[in-house]
C-alpha atoms as a PDB file:
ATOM      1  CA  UNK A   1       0.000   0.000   0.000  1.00  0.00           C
ATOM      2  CA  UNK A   2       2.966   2.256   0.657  1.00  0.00           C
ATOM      3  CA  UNK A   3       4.362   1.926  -2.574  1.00  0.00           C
ATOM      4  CA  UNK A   4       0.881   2.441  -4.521  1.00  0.00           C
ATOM      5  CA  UNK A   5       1.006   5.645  -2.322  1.00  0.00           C
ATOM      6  CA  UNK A   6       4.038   7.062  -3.663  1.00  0.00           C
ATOM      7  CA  UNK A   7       5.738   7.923  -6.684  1.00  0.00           C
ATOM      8  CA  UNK A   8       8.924   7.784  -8.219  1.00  0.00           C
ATOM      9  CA  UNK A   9      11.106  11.417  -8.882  1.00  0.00           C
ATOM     10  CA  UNK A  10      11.594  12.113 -12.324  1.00  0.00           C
ATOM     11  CA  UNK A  11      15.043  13.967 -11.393  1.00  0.00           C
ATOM     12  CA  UNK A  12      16.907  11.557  -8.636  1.00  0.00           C
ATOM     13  CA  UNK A  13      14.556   8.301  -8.790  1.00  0.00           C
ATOM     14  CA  UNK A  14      13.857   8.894  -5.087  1.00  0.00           C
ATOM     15  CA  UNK A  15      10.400   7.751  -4.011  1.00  0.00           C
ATOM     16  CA  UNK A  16       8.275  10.525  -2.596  1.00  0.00           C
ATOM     17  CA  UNK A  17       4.482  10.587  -1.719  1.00  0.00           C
ATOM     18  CA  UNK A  18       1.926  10.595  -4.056  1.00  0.00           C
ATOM     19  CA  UNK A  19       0.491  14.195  -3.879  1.00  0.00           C
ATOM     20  CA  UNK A  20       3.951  16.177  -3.368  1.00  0.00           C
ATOM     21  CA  UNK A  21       4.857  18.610  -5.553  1.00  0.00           C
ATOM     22  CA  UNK A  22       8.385  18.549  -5.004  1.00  0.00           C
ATOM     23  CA  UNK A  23      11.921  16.219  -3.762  1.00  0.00           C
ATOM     24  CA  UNK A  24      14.418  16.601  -1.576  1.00  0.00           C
ATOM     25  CA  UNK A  25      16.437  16.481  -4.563  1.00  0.00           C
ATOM     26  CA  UNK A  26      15.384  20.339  -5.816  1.00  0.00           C
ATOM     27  CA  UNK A  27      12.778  18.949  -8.242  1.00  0.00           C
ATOM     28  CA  UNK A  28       9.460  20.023  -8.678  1.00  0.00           C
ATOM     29  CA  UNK A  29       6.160  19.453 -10.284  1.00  0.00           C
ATOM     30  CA  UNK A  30       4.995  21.760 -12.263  1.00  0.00           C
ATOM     31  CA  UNK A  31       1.560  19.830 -13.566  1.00  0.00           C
ATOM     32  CA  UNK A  32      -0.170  16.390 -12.799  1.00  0.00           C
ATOM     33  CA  UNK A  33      -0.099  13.861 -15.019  1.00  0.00           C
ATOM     34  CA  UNK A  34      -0.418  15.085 -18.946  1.00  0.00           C
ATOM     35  CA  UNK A  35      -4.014  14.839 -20.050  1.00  0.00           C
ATOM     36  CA  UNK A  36      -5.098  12.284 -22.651  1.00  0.00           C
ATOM     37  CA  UNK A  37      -6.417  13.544 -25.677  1.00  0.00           C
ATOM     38  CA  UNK A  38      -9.569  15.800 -25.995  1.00  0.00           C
ATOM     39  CA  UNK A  39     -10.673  13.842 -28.830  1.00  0.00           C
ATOM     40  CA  UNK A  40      -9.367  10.683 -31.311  1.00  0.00           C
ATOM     41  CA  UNK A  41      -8.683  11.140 -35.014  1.00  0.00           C
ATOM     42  CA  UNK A  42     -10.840   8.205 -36.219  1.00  0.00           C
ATOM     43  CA  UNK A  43      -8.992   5.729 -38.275  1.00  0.00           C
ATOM     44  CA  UNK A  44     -10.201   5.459 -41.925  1.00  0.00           C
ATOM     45  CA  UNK A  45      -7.080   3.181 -43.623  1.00  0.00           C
ATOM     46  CA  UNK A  46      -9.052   0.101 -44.808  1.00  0.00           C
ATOM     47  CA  UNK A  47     -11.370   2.451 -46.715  1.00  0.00           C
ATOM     48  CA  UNK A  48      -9.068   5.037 -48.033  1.00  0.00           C
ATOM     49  CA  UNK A  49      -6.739   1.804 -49.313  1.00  0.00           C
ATOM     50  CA  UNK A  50      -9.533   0.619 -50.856  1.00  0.00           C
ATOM     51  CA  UNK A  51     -10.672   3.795 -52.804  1.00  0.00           C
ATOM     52  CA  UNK A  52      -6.889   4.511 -53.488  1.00  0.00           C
ATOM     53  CA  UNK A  53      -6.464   0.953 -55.198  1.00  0.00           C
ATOM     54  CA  UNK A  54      -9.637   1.011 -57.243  1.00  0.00           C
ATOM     55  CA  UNK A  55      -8.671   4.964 -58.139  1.00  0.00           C
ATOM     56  CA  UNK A  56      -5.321   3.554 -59.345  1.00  0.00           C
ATOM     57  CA  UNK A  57      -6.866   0.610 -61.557  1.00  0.00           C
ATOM     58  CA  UNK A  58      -9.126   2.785 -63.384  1.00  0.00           C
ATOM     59  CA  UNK A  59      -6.199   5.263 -64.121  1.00  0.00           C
ATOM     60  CA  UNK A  60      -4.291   1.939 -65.555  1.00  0.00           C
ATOM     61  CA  UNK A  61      -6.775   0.579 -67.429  1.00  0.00           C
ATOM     62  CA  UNK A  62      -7.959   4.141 -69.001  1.00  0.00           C
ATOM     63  CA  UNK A  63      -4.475   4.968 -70.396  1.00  0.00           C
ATOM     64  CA  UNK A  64      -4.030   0.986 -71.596  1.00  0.00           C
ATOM     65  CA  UNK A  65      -7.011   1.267 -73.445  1.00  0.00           C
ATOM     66  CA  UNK A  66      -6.317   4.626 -74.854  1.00  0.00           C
ATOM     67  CA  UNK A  67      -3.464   3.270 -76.205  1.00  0.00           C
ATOM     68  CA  UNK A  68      -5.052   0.773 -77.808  1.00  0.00           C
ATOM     69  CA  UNK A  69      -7.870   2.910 -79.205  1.00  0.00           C
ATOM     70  CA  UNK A  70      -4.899   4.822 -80.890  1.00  0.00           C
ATOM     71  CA  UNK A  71      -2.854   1.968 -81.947  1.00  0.00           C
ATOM     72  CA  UNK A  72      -6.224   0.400 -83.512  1.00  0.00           C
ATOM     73  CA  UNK A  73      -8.582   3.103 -83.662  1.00  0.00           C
ATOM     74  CA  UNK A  74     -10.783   1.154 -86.818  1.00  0.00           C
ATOM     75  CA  UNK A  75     -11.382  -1.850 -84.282  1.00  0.00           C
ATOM     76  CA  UNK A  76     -11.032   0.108 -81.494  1.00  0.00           C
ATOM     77  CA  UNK A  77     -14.483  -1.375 -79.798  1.00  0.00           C
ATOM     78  CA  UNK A  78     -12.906  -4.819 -80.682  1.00  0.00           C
ATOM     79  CA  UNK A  79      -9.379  -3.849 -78.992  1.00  0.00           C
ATOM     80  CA  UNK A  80     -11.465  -2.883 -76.136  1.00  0.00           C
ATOM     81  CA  UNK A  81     -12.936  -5.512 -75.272  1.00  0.00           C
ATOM     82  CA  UNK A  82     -10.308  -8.559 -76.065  1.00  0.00           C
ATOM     83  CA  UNK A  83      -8.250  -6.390 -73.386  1.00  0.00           C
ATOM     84  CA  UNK A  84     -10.579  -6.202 -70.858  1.00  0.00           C
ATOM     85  CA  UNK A  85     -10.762  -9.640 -71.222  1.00  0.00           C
ATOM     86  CA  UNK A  86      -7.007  -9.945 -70.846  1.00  0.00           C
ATOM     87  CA  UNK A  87      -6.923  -6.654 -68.193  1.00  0.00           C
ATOM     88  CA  UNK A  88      -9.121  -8.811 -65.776  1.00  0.00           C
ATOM     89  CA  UNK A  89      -6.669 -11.475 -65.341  1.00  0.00           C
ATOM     90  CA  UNK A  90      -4.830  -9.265 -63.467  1.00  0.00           C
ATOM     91  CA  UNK A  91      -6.836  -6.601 -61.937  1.00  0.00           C
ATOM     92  CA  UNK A  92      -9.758  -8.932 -60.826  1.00  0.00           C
ATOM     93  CA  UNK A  93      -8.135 -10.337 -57.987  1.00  0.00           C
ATOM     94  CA  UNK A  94      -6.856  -6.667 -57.273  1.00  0.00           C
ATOM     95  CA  UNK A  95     -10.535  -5.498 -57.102  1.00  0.00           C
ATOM     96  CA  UNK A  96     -11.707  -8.035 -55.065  1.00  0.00           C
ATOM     97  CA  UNK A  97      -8.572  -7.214 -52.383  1.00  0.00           C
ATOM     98  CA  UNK A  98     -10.036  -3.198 -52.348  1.00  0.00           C
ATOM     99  CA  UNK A  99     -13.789  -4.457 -52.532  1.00  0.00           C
ATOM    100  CA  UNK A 100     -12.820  -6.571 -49.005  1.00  0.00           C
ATOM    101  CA  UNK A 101     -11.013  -3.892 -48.003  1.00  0.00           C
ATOM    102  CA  UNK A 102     -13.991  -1.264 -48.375  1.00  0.00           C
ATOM    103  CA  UNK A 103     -16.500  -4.229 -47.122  1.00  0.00           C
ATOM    104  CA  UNK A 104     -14.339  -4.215 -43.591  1.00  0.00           C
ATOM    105  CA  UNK A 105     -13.678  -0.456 -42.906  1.00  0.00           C
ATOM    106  CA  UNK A 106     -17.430   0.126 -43.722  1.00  0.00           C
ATOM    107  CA  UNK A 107     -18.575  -2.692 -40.946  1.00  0.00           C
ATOM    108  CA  UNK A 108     -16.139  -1.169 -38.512  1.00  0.00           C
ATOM    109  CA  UNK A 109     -17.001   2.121 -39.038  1.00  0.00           C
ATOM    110  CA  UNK A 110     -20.199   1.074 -38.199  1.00  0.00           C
ATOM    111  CA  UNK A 111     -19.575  -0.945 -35.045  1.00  0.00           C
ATOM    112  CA  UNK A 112     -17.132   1.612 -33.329  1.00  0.00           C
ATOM    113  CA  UNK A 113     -17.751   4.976 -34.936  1.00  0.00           C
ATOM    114  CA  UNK A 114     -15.940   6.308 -32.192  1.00  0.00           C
ATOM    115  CA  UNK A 115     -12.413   4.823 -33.286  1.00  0.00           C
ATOM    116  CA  UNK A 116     -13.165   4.093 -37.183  1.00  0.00           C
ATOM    117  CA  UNK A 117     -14.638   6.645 -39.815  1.00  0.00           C
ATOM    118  CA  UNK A 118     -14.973   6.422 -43.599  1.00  0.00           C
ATOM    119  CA  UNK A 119     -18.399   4.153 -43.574  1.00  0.00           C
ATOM    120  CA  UNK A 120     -19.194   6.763 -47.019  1.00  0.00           C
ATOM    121  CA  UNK A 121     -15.982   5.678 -48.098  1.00  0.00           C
ATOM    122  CA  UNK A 122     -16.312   2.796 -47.319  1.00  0.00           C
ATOM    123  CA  UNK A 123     -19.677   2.385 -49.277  1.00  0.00           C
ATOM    124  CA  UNK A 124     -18.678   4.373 -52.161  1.00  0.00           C
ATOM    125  CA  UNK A 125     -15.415   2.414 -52.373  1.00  0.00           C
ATOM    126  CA  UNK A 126     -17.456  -1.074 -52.091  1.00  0.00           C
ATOM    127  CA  UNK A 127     -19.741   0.437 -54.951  1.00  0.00           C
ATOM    128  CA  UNK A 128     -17.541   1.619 -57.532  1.00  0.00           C
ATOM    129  CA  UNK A 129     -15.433  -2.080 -57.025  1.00  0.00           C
ATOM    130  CA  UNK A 130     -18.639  -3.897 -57.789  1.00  0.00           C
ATOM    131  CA  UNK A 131     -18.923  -2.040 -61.088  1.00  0.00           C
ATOM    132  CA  UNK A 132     -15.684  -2.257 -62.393  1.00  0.00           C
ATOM    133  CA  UNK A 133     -16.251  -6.112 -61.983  1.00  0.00           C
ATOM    134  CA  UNK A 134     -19.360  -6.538 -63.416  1.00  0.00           C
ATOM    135  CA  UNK A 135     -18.250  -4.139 -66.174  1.00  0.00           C
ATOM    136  CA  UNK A 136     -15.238  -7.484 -66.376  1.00  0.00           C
ATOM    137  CA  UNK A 137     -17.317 -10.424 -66.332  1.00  0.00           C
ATOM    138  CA  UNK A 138     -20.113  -8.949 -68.662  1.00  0.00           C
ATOM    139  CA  UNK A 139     -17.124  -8.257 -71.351  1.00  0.00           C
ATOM    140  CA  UNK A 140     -15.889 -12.092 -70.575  1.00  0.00           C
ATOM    141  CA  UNK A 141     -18.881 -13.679 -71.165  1.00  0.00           C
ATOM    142  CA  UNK A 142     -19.798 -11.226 -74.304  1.00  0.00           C
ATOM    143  CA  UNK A 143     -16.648 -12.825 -75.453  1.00  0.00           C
ATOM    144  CA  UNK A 144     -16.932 -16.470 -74.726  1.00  0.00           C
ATOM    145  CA  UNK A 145     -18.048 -17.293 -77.868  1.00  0.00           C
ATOM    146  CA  UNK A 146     -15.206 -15.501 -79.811  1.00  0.00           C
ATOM    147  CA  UNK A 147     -12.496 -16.992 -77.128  1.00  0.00           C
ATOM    148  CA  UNK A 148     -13.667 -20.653 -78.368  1.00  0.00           C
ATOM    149  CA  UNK A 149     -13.463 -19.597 -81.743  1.00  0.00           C
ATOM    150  CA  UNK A 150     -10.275 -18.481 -81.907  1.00  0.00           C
ATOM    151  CA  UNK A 151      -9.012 -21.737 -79.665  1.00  0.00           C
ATOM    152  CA  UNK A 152     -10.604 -23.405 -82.429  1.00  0.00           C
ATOM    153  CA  UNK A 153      -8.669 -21.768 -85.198  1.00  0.00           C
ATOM    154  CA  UNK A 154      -5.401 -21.741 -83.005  1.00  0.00           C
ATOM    155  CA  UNK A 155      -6.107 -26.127 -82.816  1.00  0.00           C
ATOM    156  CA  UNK A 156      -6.826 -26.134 -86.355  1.00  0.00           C
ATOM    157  CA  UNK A 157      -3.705 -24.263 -87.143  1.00  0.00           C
ATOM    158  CA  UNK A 158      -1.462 -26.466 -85.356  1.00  0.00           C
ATOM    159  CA  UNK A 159      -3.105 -29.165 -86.662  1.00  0.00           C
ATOM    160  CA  UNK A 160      -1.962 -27.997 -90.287  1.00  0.00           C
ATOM    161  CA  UNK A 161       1.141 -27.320 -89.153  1.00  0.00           C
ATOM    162  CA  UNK A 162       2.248 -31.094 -88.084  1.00  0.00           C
ATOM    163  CA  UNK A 163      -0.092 -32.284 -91.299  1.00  0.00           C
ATOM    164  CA  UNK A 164       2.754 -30.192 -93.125  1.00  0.00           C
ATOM    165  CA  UNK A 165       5.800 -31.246 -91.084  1.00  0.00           C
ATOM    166  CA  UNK A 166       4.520 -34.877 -91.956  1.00  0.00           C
ATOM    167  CA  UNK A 167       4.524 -34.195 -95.521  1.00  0.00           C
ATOM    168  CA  UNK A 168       7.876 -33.299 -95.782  1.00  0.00           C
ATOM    169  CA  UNK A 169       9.155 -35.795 -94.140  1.00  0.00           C
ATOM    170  CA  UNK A 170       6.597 -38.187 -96.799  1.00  0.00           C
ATOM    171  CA  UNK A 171       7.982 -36.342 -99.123  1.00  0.00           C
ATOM    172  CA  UNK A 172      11.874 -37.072 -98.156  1.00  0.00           C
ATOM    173  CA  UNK A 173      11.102 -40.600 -97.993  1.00  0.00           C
ATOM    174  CA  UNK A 174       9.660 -40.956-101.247  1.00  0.00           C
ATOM    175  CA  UNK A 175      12.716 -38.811-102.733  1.00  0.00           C
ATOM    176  CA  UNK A 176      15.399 -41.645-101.057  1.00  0.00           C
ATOM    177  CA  UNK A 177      13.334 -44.679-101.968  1.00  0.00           C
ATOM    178  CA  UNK A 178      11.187 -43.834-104.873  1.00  0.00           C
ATOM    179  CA  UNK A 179       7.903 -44.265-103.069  1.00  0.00           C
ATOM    180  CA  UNK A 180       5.361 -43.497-100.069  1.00  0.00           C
ATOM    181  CA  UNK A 181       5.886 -45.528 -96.766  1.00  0.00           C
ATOM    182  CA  UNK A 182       3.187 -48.232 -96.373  1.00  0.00           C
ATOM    183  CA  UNK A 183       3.215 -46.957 -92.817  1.00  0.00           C
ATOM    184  CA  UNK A 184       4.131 -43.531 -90.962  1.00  0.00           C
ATOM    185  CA  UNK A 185       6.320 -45.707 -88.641  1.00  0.00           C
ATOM    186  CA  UNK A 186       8.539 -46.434 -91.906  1.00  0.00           C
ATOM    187  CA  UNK A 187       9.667 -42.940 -91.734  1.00  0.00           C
ATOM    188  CA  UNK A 188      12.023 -44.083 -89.112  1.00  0.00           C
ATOM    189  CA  UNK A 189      13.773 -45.273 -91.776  1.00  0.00           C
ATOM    190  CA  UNK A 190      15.117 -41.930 -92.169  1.00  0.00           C
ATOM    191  CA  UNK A 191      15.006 -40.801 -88.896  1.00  0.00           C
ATOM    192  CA  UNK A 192      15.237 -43.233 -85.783  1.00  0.00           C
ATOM    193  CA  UNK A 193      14.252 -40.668 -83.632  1.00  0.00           C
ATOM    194  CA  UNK A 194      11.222 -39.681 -84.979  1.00  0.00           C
ATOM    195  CA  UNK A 195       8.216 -39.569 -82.982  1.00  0.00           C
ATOM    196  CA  UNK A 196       4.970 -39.642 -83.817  1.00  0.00           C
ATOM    197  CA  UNK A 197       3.226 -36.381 -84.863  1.00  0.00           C
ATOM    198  CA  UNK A 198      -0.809 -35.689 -83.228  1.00  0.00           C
ATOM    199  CA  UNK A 199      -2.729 -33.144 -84.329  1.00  0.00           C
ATOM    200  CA  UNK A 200      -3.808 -30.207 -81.754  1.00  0.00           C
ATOM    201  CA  UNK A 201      -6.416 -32.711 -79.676  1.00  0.00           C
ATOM    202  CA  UNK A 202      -3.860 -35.838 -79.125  1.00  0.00           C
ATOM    203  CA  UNK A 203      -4.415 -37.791 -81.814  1.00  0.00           C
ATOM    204  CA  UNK A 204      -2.649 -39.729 -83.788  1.00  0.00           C
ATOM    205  CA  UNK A 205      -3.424 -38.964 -87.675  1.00  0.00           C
ATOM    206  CA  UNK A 206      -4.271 -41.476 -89.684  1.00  0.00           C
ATOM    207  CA  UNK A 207      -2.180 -42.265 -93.277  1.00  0.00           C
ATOM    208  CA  UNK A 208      -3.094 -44.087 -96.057  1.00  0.00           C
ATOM    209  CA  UNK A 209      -0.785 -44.769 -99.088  1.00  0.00           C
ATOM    210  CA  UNK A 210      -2.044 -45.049-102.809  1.00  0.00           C
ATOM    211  CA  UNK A 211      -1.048 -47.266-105.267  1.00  0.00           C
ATOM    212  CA  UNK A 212      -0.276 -45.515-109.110  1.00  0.00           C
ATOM    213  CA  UNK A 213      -3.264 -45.186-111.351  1.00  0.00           C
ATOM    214  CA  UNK A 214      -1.959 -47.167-113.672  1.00  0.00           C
ATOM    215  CA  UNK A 215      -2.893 -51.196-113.710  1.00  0.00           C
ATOM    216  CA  UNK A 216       0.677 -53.573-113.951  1.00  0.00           C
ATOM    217  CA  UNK A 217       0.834 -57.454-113.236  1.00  0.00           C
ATOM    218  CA  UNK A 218       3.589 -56.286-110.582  1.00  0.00           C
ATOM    219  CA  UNK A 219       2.207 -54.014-107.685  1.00  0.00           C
ATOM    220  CA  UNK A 220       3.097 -50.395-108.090  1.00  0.00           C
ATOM    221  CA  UNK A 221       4.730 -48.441-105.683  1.00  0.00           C
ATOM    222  CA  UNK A 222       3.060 -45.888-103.686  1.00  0.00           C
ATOM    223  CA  UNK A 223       2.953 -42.480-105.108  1.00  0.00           C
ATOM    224  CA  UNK A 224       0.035 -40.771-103.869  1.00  0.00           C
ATOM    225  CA  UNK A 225      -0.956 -40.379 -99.944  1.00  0.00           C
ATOM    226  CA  UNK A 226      -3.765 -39.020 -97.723  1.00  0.00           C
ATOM    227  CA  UNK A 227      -3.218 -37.907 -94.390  1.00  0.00           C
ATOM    228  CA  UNK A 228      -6.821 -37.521 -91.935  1.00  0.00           C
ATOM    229  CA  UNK A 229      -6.642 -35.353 -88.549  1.00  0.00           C
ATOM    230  CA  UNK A 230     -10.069 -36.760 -86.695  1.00  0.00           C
ATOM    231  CA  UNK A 231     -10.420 -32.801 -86.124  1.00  0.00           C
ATOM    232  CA  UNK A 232     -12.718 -31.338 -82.546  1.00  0.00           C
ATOM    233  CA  UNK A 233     -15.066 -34.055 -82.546  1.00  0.00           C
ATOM    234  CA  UNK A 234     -12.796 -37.224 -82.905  1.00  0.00           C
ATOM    235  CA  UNK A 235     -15.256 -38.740 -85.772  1.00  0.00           C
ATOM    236  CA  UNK A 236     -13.630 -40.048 -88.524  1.00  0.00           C
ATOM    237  CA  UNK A 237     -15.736 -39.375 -91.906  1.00  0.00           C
ATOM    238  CA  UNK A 238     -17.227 -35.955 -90.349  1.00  0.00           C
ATOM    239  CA  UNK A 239     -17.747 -32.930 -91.867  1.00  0.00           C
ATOM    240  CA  UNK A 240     -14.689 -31.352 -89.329  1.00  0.00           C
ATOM    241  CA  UNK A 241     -11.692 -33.723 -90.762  1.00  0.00           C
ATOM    242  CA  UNK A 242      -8.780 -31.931 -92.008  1.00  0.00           C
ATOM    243  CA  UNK A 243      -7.200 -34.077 -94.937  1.00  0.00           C
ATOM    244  CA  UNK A 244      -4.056 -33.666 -96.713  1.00  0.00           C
ATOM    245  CA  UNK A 245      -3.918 -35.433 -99.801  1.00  0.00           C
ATOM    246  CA  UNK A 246      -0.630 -35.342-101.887  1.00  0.00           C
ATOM    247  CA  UNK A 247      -0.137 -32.209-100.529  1.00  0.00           C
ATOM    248  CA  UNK A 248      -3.564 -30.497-100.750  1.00  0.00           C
ATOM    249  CA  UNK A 249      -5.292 -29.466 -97.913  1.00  0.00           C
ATOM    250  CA  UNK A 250      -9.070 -30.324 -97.457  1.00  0.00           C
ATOM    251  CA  UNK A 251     -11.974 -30.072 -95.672  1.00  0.00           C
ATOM    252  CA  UNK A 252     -13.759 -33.385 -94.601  1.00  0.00           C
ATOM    253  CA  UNK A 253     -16.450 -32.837 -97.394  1.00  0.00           C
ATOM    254  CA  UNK A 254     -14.124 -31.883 -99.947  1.00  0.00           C
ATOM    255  CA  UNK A 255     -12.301 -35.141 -99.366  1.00  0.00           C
ATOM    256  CA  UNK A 256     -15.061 -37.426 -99.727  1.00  0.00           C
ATOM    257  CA  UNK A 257     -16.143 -35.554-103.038  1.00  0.00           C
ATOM    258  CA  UNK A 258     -13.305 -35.987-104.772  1.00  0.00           C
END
């Protein structure tokens, strides 16, 4: 009780009752204890953050898609939207951060108004984030259909591609030994190493090798060839084959009418 009754000098250290205003030492006190403050700056971080980071990705999306309004400025609605598209990839997951960000100083501000503020912020913040990502997703799924499209065309190219690469290498074969392989696996002939080429889905194309036109007791080598990617659907005989026939690229119905 003694000790709770006393306090320490701030000069010497010596101990000293509670309620004198000076020490043996020379020290006095000239005030009690410093007041606390007469009022508390509320604390507004989560929702200033949040309106700071959404402020920010607006200003970098604007001047990306300015740019590209310049650069392509005939397309420019097209440009637009394939970089949204390509824009929300990356500044999704940044809107969702400020959106919970704005979501928690709102709900504090609430709760303790008298140590959080910003709950208008806070709101406006959690508004404007929910717009910028429904203005995302409604350009994503305007775009679906193009995106599947163009991974269409990308498959189809590739497919093309290795229907090419395998020509050539037909086509060296034929050069050393005067005709077609009976099989594609004869092309390691030339090249142990070789593996076997797919199209753009995984599978394996399909080769047949044609006999000459031209009727002879003895059988004729090959010198024609067909080569059949199953194309999307994995059908053979469907409208979606890609056929390469002594180096002429068809469609699936071009190939059977000829």
């Amino acid at each position: 009780m003694k000790r709770e009754s006393e306090k320490a000098c701030p000069s010497c250290g010596r101990r000293v009752a509670h309620a004198a205003t000076a020490c043996v030492c020379g020290a006095r006190w000239v005030a009690p204890h410093p007041p606390g403050p007469e009022f508390r700056v509320p604390r507004m971080g989560k929702p200033i953050t949040a309106v700071s980071v959404i402020a920010l990705t607006v200003l970098i999306e604007a001047i990306i898609l300015v740019h590209e309004v310049y650069v392509s400025p005939f397309v420019w609605t097209e440009a637009i939207g394939s970089m949204l598209v390509d824009l929300a990839r990356v500044f999704v997951p940044v809107i969702l951060v400020a959106a919970y960000l704005a979501y928690r100083g709102g709900r504090e501000a609430r709760r303790a108004p008298d140590q959080y503020g910003g709950e208008r912020v806070a709101r406006a913040g959690l508004v404007a984030a929910m717009l910028l990502l429904a203005v995302h997703v409604g350009v994503f799924v305007a775009h679906v259909p193009r995106m599947i499209e163009n991974k269409r065309l990308r498959q189809e190219a590739a497919t093309r591609a290795n229907l090419y690469r395998l020509a050539w290498a037909l086509e060296a074969y034929r050069q050393q030994y005067g005709t077609y392989p009976r099989r594609l696996i004869d092309l390691q002939e030339l090249d142990p190493n070789l593996k076997p080429v797919v199209d753009a889905w995984g599978r394996e194309f399909i080769y047949s090798a044609i006999s000459g036109d031209v009727a002879a007791a003895a059988p004729m080598p090959f010198q024609r060839y067909q080569l059949v990617s199953k194309g999307p659907d994995g059908v053979l005989g469907t409208a979606d084959d890609i056929v390469l026939r002594d180096d002429v690229l068809l469609r699936g119905r071009e190939s059977r009418a000829r």
